[in-house]
C-alpha atoms as a PDB file:
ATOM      1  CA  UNK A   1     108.771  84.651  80.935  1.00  0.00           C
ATOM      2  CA  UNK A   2     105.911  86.444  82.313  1.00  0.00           C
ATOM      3  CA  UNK A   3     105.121  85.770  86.248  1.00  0.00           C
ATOM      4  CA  UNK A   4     102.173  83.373  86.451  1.00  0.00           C
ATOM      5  CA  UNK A   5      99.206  84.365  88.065  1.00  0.00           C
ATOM      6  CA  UNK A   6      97.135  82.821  91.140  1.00  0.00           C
ATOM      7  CA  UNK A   7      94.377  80.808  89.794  1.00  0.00           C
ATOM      8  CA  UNK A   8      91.912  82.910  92.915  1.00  0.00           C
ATOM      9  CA  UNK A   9      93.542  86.502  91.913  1.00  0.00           C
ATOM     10  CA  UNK A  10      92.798  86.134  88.157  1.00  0.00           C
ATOM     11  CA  UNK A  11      89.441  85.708  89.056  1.00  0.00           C
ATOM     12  CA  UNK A  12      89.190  88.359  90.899  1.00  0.00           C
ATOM     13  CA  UNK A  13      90.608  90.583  88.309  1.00  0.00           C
ATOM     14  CA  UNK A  14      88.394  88.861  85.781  1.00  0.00           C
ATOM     15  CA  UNK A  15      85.325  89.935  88.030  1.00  0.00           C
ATOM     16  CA  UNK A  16      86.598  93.599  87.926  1.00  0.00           C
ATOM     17  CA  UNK A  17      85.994  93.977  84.268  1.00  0.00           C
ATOM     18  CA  UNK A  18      82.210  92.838  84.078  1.00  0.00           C
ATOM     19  CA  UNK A  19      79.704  94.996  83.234  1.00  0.00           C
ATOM     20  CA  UNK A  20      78.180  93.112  86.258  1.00  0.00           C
ATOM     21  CA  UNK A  21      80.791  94.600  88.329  1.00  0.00           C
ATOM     22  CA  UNK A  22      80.510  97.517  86.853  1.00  0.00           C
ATOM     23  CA  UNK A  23      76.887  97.973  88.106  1.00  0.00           C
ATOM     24  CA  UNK A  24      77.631  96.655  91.407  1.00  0.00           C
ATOM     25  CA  UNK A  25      80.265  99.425  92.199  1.00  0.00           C
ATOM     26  CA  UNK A  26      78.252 102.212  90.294  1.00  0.00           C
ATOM     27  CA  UNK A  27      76.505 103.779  93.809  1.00  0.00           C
ATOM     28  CA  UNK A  28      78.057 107.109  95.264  1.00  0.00           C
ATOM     29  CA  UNK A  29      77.141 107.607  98.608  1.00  0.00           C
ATOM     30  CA  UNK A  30      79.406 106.861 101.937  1.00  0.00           C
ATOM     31  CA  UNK A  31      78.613 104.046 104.106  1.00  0.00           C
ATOM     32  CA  UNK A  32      77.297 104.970 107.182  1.00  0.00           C
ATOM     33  CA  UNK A  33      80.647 103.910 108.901  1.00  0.00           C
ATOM     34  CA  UNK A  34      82.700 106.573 106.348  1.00  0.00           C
ATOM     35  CA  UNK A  35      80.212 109.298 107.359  1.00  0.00           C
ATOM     36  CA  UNK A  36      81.456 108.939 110.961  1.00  0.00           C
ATOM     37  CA  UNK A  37      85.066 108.403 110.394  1.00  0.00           C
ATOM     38  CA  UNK A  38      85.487 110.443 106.863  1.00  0.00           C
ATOM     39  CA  UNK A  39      84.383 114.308 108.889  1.00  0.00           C
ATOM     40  CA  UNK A  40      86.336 112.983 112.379  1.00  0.00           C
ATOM     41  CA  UNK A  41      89.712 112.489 110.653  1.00  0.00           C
ATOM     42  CA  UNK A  42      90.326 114.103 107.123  1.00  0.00           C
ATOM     43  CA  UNK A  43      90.058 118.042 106.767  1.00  0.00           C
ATOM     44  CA  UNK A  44      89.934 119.741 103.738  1.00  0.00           C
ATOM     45  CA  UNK A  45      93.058 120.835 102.248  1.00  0.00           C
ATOM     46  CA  UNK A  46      95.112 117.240 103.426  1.00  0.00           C
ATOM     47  CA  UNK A  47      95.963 114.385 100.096  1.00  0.00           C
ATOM     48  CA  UNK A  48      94.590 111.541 100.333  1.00  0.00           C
ATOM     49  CA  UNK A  49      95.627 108.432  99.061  1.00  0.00           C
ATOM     50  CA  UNK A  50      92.404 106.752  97.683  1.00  0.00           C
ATOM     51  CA  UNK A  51      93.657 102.854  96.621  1.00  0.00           C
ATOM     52  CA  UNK A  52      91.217 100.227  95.132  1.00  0.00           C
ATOM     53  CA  UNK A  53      89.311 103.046  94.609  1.00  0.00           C
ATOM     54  CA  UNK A  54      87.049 101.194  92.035  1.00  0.00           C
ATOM     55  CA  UNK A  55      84.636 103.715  90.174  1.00  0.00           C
ATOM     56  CA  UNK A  56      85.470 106.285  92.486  1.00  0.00           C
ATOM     57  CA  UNK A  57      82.991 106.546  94.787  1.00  0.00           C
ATOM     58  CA  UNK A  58      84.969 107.551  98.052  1.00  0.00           C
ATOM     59  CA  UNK A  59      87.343 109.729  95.239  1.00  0.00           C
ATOM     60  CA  UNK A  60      84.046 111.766  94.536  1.00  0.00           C
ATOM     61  CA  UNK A  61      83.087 111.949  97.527  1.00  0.00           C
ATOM     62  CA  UNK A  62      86.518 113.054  99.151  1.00  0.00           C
ATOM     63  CA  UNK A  63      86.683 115.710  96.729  1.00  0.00           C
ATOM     64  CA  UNK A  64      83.686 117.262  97.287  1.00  0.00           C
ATOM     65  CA  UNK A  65      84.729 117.657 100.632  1.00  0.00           C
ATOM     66  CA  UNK A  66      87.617 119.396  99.794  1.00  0.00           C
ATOM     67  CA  UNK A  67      90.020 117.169 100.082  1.00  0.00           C
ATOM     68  CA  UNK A  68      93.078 116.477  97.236  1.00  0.00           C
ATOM     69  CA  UNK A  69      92.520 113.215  96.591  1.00  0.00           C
ATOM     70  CA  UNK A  70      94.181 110.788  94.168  1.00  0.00           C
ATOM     71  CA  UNK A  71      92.073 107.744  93.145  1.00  0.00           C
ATOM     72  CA  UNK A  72      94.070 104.482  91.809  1.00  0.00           C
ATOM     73  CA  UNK A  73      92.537 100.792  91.193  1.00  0.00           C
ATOM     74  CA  UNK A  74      93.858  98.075  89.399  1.00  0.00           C
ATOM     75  CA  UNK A  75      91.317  97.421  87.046  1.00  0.00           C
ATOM     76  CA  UNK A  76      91.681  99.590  84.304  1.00  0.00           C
ATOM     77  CA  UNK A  77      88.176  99.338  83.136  1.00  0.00           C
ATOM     78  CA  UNK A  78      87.075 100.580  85.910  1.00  0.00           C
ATOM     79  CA  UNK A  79      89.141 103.725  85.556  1.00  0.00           C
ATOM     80  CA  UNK A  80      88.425 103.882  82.295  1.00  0.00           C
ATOM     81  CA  UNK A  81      85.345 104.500  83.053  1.00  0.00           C
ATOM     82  CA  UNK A  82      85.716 106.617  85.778  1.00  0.00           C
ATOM     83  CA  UNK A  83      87.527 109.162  84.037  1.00  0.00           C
ATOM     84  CA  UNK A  84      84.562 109.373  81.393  1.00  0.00           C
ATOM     85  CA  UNK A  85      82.059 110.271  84.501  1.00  0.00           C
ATOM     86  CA  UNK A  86      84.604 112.380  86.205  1.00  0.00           C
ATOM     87  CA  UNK A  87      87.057 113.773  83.953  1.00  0.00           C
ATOM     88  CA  UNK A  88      88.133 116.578  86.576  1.00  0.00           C
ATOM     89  CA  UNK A  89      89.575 113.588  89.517  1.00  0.00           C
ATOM     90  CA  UNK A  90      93.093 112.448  89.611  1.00  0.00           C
ATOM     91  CA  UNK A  91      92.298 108.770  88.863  1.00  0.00           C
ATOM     92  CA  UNK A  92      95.169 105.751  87.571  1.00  0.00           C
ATOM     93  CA  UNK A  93      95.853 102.715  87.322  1.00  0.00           C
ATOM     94  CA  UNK A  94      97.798 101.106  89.787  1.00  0.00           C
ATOM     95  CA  UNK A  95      98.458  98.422  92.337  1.00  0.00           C
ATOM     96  CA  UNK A  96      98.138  98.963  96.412  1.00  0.00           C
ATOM     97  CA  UNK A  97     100.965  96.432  96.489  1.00  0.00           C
ATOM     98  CA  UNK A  98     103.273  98.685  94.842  1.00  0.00           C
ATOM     99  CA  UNK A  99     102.438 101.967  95.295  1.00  0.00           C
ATOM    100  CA  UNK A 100     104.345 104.097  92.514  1.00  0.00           C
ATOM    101  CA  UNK A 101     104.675 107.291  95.243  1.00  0.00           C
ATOM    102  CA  UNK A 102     107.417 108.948  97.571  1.00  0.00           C
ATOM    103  CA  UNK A 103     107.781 107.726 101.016  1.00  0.00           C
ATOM    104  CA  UNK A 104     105.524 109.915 103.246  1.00  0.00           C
ATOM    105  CA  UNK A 105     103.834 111.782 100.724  1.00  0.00           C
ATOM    106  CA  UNK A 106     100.170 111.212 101.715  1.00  0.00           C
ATOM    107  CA  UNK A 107      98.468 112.701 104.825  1.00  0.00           C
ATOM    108  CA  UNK A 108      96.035 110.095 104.851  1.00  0.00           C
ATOM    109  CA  UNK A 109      95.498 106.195 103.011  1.00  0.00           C
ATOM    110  CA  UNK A 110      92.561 104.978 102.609  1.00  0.00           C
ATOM    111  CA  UNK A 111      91.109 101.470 101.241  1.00  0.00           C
ATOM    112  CA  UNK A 112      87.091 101.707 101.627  1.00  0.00           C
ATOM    113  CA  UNK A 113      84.911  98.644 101.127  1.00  0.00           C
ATOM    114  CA  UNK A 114      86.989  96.258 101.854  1.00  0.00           C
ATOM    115  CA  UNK A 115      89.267  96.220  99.088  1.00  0.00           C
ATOM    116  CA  UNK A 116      92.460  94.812 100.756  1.00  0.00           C
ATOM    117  CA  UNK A 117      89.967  91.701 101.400  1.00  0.00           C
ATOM    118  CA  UNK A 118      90.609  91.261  97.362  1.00  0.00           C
ATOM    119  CA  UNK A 119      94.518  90.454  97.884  1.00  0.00           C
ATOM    120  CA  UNK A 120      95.152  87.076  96.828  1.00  0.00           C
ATOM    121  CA  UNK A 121      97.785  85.572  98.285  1.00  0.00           C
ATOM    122  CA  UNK A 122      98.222  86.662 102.156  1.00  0.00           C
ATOM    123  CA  UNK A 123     101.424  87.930 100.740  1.00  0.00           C
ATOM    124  CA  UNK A 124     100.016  90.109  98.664  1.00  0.00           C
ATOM    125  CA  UNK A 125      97.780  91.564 101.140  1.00  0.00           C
ATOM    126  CA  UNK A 126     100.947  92.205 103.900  1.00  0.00           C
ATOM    127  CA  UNK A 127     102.855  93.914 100.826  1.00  0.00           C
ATOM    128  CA  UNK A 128     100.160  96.213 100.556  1.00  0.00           C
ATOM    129  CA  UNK A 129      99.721  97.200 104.247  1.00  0.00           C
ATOM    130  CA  UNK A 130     103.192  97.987 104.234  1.00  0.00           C
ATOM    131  CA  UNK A 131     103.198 100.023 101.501  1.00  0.00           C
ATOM    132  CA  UNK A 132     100.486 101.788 102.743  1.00  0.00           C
ATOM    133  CA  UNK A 133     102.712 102.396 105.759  1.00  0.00           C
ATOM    134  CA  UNK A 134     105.663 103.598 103.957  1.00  0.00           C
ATOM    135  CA  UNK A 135     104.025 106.466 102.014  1.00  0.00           C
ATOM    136  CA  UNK A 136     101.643 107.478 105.128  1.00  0.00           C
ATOM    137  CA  UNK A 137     103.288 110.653 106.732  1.00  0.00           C
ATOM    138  CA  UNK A 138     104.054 110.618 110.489  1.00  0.00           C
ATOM    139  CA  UNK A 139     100.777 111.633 112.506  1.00  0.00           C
ATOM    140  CA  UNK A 140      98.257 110.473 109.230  1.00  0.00           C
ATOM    141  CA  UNK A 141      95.949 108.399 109.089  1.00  0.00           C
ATOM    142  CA  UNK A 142      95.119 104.631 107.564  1.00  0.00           C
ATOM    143  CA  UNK A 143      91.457 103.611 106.905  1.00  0.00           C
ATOM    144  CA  UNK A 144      90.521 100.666 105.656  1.00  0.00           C
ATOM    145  CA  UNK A 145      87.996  97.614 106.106  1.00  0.00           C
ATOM    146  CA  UNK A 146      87.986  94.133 106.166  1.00  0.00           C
ATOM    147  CA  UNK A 147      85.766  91.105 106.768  1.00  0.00           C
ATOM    148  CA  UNK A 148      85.323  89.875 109.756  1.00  0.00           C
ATOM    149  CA  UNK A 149      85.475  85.806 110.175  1.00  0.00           C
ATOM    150  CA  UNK A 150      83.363  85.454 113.245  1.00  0.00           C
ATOM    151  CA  UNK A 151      80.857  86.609 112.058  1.00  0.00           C
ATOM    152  CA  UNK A 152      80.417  83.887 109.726  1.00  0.00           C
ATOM    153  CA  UNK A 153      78.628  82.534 112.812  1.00  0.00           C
ATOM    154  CA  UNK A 154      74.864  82.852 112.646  1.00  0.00           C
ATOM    155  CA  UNK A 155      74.886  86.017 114.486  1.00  0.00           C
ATOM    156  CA  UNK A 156      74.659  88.750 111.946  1.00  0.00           C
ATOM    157  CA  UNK A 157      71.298  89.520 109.950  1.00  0.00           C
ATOM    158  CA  UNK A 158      73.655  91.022 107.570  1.00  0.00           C
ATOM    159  CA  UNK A 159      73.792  87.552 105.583  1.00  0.00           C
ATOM    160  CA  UNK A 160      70.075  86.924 106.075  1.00  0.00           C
ATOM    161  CA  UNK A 161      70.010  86.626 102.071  1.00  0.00           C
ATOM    162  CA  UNK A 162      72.898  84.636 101.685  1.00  0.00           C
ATOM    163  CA  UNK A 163      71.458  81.982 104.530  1.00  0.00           C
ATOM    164  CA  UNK A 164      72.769  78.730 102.009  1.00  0.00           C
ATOM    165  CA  UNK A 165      76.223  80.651 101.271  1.00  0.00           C
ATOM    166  CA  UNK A 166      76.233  81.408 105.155  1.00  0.00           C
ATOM    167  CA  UNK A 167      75.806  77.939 106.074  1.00  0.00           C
ATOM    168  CA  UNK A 168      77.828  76.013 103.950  1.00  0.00           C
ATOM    169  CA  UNK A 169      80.541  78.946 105.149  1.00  0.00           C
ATOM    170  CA  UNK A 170      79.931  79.412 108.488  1.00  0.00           C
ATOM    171  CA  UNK A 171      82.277  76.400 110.199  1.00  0.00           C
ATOM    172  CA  UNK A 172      85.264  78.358 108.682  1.00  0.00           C
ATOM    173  CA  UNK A 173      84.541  80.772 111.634  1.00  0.00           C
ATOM    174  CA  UNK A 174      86.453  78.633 113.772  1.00  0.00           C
ATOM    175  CA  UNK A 175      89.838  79.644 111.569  1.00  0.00           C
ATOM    176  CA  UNK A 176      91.872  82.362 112.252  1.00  0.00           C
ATOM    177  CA  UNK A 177      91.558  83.186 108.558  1.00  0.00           C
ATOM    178  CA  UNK A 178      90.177  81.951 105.103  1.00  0.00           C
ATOM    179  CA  UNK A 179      89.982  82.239 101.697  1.00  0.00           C
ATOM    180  CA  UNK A 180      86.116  82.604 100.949  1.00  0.00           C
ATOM    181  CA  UNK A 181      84.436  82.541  97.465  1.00  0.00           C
ATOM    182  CA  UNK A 182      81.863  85.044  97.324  1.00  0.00           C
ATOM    183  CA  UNK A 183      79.876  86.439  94.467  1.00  0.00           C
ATOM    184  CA  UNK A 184      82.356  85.691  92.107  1.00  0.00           C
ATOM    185  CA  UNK A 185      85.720  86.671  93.962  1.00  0.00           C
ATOM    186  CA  UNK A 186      87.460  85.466  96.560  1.00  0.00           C
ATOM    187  CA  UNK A 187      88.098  87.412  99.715  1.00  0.00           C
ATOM    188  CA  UNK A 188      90.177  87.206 102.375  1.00  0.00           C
ATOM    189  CA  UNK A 189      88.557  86.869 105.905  1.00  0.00           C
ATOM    190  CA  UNK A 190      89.679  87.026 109.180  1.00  0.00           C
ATOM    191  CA  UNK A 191      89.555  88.076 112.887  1.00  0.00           C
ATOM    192  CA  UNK A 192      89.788  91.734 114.276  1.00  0.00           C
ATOM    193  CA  UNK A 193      92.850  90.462 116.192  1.00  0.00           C
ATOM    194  CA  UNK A 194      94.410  89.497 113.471  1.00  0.00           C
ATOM    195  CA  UNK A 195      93.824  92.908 111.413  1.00  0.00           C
ATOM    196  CA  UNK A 196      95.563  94.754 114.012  1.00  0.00           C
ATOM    197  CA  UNK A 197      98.200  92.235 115.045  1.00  0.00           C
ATOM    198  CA  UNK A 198      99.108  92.542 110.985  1.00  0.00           C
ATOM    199  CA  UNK A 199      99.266  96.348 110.393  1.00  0.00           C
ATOM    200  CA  UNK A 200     100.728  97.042 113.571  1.00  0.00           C
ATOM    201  CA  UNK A 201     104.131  94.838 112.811  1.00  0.00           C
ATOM    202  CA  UNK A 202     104.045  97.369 110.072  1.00  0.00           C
ATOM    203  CA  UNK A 203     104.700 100.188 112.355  1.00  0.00           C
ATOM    204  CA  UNK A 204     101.107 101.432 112.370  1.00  0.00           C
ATOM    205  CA  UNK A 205      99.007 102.238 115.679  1.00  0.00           C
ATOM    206  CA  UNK A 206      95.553 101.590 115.860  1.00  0.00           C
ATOM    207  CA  UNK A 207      93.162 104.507 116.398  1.00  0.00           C
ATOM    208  CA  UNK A 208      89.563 103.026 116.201  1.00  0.00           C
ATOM    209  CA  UNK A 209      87.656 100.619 115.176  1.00  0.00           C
ATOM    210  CA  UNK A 210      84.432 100.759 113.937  1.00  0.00           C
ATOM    211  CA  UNK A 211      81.297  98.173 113.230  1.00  0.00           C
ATOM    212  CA  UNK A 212      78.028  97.901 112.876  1.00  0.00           C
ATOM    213  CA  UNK A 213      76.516  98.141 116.266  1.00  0.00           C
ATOM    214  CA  UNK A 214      75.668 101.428 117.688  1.00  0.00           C
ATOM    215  CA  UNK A 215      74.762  99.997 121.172  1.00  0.00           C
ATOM    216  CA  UNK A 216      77.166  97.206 122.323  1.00  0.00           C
ATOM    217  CA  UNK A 217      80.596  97.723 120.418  1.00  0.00           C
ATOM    218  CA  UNK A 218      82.056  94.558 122.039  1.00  0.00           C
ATOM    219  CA  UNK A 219      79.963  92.709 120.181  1.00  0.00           C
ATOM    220  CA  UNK A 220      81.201  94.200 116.889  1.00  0.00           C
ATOM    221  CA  UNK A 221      83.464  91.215 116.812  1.00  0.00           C
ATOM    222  CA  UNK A 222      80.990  88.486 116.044  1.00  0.00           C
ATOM    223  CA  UNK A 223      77.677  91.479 114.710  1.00  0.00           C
ATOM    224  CA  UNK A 224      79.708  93.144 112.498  1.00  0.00           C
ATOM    225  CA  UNK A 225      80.595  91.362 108.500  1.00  0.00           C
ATOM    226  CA  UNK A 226      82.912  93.642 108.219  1.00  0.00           C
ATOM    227  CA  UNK A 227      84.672  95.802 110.725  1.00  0.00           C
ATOM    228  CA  UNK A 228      86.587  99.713 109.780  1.00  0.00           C
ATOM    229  CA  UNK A 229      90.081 100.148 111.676  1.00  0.00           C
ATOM    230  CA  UNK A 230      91.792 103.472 112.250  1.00  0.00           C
ATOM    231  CA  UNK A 231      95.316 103.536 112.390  1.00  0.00           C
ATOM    232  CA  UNK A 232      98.161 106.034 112.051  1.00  0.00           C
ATOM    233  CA  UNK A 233     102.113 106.854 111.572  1.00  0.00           C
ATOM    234  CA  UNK A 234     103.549 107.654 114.749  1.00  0.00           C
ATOM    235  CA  UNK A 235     105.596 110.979 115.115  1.00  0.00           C
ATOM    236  CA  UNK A 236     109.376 110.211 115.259  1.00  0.00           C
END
């Protein structure tokens, strides 16, 4: 009998094969936050592990910089069409929660845009940290972003066109973590503390972490809508 599936993730994956979705994820450019970490920790010549890699705008982009990079998302109409625009990119299809590669095969892991935030439920979401762990090699690097929760308190102009989502939101700040419907998915939002506290009792060691502010990084934790976190494999 085939394993039913969350009412929240089949929407999610539903939302992945809209042509909607489709446009939405059809830019290729880094965000400003990649261009700082992307040249500071990956050289040219390293794998990378590229998951929820969507149309494969960070797989482009990591190529061009010389970098082997395999691209794999779960929605195969997104690499579908992918590998139509970029025949010459190793892209699959594939789940981050069971990552079909060798233990400590990858130099570096990355999950840009948030993607993890997609994992529904929690479960999911630990199972794919941890598997992001075990096929990181000792002294790489994992990259990835997620939503921040306190920032669902009016402090960000980030949401200053979502002001009637924001609001009827924004008391979930108080959480440690929610479920939040947002343009047609749900995503998974929580506190910075949390993010580490979770991929650290994976054996991971933060690095970095990196929001929007340029002036004041302690206030990254109630500015910044979503926040980028460095970590890494220690050496045995």
């Amino acid at each position: 009998m085939p394993e039913e599936v969350p009412t929240e993730l089949a929407t999610n994956l539903g939302h992945y094969r809209t042509s909607a979705a489709v446009a939405l994820y059809s830019v290729y450019r880094l965000l400003p936050e990649e261009e700082y970490l992307f040249p500071k920790y990956y050289k040219a010549g390293e794998n990378v592990l590229d998951l929820a890699c969507g149309l494969g705008r960070t797989t482009l982009m990591l190529h061009e910089m010389g970098l082997a990079v395999r691209g794999v998302d779960r929605s195969d109409v997104f690499i579908q069409i992918a590998q139509r625009r970029f025949p010459y990119l190793d892209l699959r299809v594939g789940s981050y929660d069971c990552i079909e590669e060798a233990d400590s095969s990858f130099s570096h892991v990355l999950i840009s845009i948030n993607g993890i935030d997609c994992a529904f439920p929690e479960a999911q979401r630990l199972a794919a940290i941890r598997e992001c762990a075990r096929v990181l090699k000792p002294g790489g690097t994992f990259i990835y972003s997620s939503h921040n929760l306190k920032s669902m308190h009016l402090f960000s102009p980030y949401y200053r066109n979502q002001l009637r989502w924001k609001l009827r939101n924004c008391l979930k700040a108080f959480k440690e973590q929610s479920y939040i419907m947002e343009n047609g998915e749900y995503l998974f939002y929580t506190t910075s503390d949390r993010v580490v506290q979770q991929t650290e009792e994976m054996g991971l060691k933060l690095l970095e972490m990196k929001g929007f502010s340029k002036i004041f990084d302690r206030l990254d934790k109630y500015f910044s809508p979503y926040i980028h976190y460095v970590f890494t494999k220690p050496l045995k």
